[in-house]
Protein backbone atom coordinates (compact mmCIF):
# COMPACT_ATOMS: atom_id res chain seq x y z
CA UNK A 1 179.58 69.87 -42.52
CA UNK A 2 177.41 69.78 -45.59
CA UNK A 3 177.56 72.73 -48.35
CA UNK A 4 174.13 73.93 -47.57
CA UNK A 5 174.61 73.67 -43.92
CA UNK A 6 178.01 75.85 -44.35
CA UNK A 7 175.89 78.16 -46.58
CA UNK A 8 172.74 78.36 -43.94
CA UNK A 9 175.61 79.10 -41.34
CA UNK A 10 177.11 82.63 -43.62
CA UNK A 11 173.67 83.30 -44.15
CA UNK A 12 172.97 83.63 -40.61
CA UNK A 13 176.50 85.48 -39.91
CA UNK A 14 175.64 87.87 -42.38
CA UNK A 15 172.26 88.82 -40.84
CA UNK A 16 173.33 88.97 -37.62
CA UNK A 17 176.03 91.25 -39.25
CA UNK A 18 173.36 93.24 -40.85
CA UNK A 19 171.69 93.26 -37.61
CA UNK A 20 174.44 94.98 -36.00
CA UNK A 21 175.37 97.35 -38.54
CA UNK A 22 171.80 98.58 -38.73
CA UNK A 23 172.02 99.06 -34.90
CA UNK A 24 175.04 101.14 -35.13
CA UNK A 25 173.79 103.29 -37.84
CA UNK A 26 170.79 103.85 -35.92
CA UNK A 27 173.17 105.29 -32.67
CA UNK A 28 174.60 107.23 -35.09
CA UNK A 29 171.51 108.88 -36.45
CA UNK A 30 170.52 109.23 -33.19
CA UNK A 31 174.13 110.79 -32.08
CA UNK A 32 173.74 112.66 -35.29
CA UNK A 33 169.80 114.21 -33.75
CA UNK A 34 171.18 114.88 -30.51
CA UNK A 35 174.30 116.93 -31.90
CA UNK A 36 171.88 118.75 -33.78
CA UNK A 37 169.70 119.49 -31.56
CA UNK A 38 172.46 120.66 -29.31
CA UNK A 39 173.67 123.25 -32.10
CA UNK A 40 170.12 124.33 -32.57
CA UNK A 41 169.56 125.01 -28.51
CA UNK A 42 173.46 127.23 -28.61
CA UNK A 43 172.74 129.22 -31.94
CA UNK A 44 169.38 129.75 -30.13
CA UNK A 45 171.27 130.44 -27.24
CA UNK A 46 173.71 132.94 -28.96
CA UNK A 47 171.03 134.90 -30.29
CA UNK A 48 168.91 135.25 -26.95
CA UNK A 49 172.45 137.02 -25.53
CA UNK A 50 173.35 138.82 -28.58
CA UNK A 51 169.70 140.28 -28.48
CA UNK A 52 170.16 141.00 -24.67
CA UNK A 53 173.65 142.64 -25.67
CA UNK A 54 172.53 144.62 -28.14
CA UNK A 55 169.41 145.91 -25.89
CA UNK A 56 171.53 146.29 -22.77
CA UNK A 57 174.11 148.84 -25.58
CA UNK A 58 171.05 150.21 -26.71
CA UNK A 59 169.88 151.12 -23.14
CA UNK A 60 173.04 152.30 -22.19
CA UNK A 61 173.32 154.99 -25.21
CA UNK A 62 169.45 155.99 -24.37
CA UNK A 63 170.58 156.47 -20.49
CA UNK A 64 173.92 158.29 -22.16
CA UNK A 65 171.89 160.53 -24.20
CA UNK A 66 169.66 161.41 -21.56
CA UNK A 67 172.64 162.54 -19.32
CA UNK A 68 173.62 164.42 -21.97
CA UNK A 69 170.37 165.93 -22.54
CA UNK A 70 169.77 167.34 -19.02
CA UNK A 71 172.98 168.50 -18.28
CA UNK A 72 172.69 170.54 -21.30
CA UNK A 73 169.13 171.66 -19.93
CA UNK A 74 170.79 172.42 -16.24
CA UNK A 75 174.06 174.06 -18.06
CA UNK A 76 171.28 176.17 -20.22
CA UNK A 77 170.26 177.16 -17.18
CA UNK A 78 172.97 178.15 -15.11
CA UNK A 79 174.37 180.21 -18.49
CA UNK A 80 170.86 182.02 -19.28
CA UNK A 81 172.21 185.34 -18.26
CA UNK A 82 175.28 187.26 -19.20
CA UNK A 83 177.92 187.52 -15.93
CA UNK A 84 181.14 188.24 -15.50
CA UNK A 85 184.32 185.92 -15.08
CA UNK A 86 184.27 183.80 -12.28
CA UNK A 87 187.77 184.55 -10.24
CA UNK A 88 190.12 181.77 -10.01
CA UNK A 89 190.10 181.86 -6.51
CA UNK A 90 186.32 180.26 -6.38
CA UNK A 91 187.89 177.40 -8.27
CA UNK A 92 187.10 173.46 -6.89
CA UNK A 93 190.17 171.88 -5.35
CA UNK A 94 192.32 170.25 -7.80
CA UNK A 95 192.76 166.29 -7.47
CA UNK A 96 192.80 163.63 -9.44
CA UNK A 97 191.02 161.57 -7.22
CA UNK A 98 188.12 163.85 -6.88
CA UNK A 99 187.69 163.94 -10.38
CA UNK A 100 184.73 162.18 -12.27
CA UNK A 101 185.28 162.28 -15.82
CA UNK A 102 181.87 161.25 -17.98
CA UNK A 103 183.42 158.42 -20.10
CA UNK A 104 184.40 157.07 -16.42
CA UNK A 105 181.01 156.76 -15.11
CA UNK A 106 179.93 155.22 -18.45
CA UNK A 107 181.97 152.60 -18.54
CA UNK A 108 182.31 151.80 -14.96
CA UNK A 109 183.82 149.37 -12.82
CA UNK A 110 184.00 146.64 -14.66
CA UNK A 111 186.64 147.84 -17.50
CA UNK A 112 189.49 146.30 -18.00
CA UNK A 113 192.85 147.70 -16.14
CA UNK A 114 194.10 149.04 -19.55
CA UNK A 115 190.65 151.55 -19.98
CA UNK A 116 191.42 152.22 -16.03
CA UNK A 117 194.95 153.27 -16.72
CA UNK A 118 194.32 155.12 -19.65
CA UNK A 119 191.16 157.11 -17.79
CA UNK A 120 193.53 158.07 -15.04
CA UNK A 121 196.28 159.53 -17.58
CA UNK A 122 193.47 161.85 -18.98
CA UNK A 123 192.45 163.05 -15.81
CA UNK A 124 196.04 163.83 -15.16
CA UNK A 125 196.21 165.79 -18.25
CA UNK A 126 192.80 167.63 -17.16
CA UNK A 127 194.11 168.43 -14.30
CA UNK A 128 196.98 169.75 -15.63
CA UNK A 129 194.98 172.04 -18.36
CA UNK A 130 192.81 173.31 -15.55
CA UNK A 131 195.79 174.55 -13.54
CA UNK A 132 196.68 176.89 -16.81
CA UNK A 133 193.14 178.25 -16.20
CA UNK A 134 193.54 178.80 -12.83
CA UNK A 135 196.14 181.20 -13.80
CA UNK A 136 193.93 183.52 -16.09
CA UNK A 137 192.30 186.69 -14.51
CA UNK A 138 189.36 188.90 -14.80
CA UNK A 139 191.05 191.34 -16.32
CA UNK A 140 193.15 189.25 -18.59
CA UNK A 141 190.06 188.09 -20.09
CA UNK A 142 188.60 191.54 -20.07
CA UNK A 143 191.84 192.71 -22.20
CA UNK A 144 190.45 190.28 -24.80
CA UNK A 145 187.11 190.82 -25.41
CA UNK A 146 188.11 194.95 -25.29
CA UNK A 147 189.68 194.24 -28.65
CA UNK A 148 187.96 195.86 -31.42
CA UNK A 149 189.48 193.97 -34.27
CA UNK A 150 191.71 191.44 -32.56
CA UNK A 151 194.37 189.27 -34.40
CA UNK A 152 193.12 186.75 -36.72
CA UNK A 153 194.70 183.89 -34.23
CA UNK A 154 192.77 185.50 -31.46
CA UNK A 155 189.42 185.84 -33.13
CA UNK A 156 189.64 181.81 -34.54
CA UNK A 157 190.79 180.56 -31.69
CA UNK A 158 187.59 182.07 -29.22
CA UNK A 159 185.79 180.89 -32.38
CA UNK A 160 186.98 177.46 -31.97
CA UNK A 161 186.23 177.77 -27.62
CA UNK A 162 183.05 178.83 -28.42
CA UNK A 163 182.13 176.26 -30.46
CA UNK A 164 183.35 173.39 -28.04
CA UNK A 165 180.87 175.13 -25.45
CA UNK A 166 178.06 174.64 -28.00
CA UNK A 167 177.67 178.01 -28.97
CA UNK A 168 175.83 178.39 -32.34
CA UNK A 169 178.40 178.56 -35.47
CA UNK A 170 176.15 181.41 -36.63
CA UNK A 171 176.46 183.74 -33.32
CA UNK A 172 180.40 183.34 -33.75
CA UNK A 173 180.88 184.31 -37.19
CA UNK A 174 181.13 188.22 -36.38
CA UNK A 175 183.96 189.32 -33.53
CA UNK A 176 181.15 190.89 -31.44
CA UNK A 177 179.53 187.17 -31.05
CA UNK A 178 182.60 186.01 -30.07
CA UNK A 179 183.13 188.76 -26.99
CA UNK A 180 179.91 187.36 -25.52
CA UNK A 181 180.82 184.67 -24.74
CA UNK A 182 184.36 186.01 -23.16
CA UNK A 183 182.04 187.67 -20.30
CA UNK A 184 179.63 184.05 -19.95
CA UNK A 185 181.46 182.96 -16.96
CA UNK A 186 184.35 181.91 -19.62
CA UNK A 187 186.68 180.70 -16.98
CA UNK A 188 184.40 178.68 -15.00
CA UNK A 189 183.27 177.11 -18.32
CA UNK A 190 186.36 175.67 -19.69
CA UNK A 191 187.28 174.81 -16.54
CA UNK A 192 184.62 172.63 -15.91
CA UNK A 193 183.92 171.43 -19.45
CA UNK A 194 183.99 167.37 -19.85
CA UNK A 195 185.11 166.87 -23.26
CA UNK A 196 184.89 162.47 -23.15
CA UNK A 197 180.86 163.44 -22.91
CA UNK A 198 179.37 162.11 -26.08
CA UNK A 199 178.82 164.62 -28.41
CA UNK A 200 178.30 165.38 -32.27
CA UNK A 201 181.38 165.32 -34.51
CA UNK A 202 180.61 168.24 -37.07
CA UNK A 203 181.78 171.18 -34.38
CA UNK A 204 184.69 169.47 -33.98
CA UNK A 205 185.22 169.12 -36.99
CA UNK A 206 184.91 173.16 -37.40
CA UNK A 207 187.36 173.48 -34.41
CA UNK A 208 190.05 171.32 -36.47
CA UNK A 209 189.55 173.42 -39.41
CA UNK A 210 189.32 177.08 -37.24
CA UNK A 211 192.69 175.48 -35.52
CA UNK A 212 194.59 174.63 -39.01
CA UNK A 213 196.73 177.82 -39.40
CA UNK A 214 197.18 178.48 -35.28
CA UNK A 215 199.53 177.20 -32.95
CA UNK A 216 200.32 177.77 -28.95
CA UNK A 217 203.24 180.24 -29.95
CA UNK A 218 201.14 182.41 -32.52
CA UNK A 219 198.49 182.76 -30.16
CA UNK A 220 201.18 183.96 -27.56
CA UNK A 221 202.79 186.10 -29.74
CA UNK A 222 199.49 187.84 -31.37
CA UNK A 223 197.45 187.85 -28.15
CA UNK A 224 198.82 187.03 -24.80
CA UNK A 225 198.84 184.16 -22.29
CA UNK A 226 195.05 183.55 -22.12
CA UNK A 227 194.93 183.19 -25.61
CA UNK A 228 197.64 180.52 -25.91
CA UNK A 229 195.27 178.88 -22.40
CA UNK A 230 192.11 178.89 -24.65
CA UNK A 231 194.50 177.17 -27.39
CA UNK A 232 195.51 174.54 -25.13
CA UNK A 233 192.08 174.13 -23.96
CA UNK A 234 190.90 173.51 -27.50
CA UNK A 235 193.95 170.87 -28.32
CA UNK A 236 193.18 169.00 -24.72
CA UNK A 237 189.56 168.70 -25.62
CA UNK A 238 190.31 167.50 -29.22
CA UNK A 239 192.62 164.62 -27.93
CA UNK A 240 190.92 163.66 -24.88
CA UNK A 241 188.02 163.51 -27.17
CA UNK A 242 189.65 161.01 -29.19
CA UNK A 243 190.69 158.93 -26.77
CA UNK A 244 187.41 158.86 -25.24
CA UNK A 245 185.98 157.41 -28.54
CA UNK A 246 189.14 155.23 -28.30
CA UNK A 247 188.29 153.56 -24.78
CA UNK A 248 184.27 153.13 -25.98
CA UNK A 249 185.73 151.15 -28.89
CA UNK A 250 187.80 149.35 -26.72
CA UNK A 251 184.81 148.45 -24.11
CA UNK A 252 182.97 147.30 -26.64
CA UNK A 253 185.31 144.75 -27.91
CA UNK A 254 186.36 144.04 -24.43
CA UNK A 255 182.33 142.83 -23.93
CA UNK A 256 181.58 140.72 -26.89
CA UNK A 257 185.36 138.98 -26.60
CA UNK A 258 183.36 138.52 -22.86
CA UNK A 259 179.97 137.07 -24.28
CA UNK A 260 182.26 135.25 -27.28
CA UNK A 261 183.81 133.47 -24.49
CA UNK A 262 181.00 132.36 -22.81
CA UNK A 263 179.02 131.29 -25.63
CA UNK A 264 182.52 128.76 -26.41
CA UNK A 265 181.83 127.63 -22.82
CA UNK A 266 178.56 126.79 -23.12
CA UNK A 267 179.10 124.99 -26.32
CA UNK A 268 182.05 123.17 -24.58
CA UNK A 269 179.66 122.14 -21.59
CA UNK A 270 176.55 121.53 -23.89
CA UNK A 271 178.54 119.57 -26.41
CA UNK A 272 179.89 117.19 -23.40
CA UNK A 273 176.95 116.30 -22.26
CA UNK A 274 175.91 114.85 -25.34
């Protein structure tokens, strides 16, 4: 073979080499576009959900807040006018299973066995409060609003009830505000009173700090039984409360490890099919 017939043949090699390394980067580039355009179709994807997350959250507090708002309107309602005590005896039946607390019905179903678990351990302890309440009587409660300048742990600690029941901080300030609301159907009230409802944290706050200097035995000790009830009613609604905010936290994280999850499987599946 001749030089410039070996040189013709390299020369033709290296084209044909060319060729096919031009044809390969162009699969690549194309590999390269349809990647891309698979990432652009999942963050697209991603935000679509996130957006109908967020509105289905969004709907769910507006629906929560409504709740709210009219059983405040029916409980204004049933409280407009001053009467007595309700008697134990007119009590519901106590079970646990008949019992609907409002942080159940908002998070339904669909929770997780841990926020079921922990939802039936605070209905067990709010059925075990209420039982302390069945045990108060008319006159027992009577006793206490007869006082005329009761003990300081007495007068903070119906300060602190009345505040969970959303009475004005302004109508409790004086002892006299604070006997009203003994003879508003107070037994009925706390018995009945939902504390894992949503609700603002500033008279809580003013519970905590009514609370700081009282105990279950000083209440005993300077009032009687119902007082130390009221007390327990107070701490019960304080830690249920928390726990309540607890198992919404929870939910929440519960749902976007849910939609995180997905999103990786859709990636997974999109990716594939590349």
């Amino acid at each position: 073979m001749t030089s410039q017939k070996l040189i013709k043949n390299l020369e033709n090699e290296l084209n044909d080499y060319k060729e096919s390394n031009l044809d390969l980067k162009l699969e690549v580039q194309d590999y390269k576009k349809q990647l891309e355009t698979a990432l652009c179709d999942l963050q697209s994807l991603r935000l679509e959900n996130s957006k109908l997350l967020q509105d289905k959250l969004d709907s769910d507090a507006q629906m929560s807040v409504k709740l709210e708002e009219e059983k405040n309107r029916t409980r204004s309602r049933s409280f407009a006018s001053p009467t007595s005590p309700t008697s134990p005896s007119t009590f519901e039946p106590l079970d646990v299973n008949n019992l609907t607390l409002d942080i159940e019905k908002e998070l339904g179903q669909d929770s997780s066995e841990d926020i079921k678990r922990e939802i039936m351990d605070m209905k067990e302890k709010l059925v075990q409060f209420r039982r302390e309440v069945r045990k108060i009587s008319t006159h027992q409660i009577g006793e206490i609003s007869n006082y005329k300048s009761p003990p300081e742990a007495v007068s903070k600690t119906v300060r602190a009830v009345g505040l969970i029941l959303d009475y004005p901080e302004s109508s409790l300030r004086a002892w006299d505000g604070c006997r009203k609301i003994l003879r508003d159907n107070f037994s009925r009230r706390i018995y009945q009173y939902d504390p894992t409802v949503k609700q603002e944290d500033l008279k809580f706050k003013l519970v905590r700090k009514e609370l700081e200097d009282v105990d279950y035995n000083i209440c005993c000790q300077k009032g009687s039984l119902p007082t130390g009830v009221m007390y327990n009613f107070c701490n019960t609604s304080l830690q249920l409360r928390e726990r309540a905010i607890m198992l919404r936290r929870m939910n929440h994280e519960d749902r976007l490890q849910k939609v995180k999850e997905d999103y990786d499987e859709q990636a997974r599946i999109m990716l594939k099919n590349c």
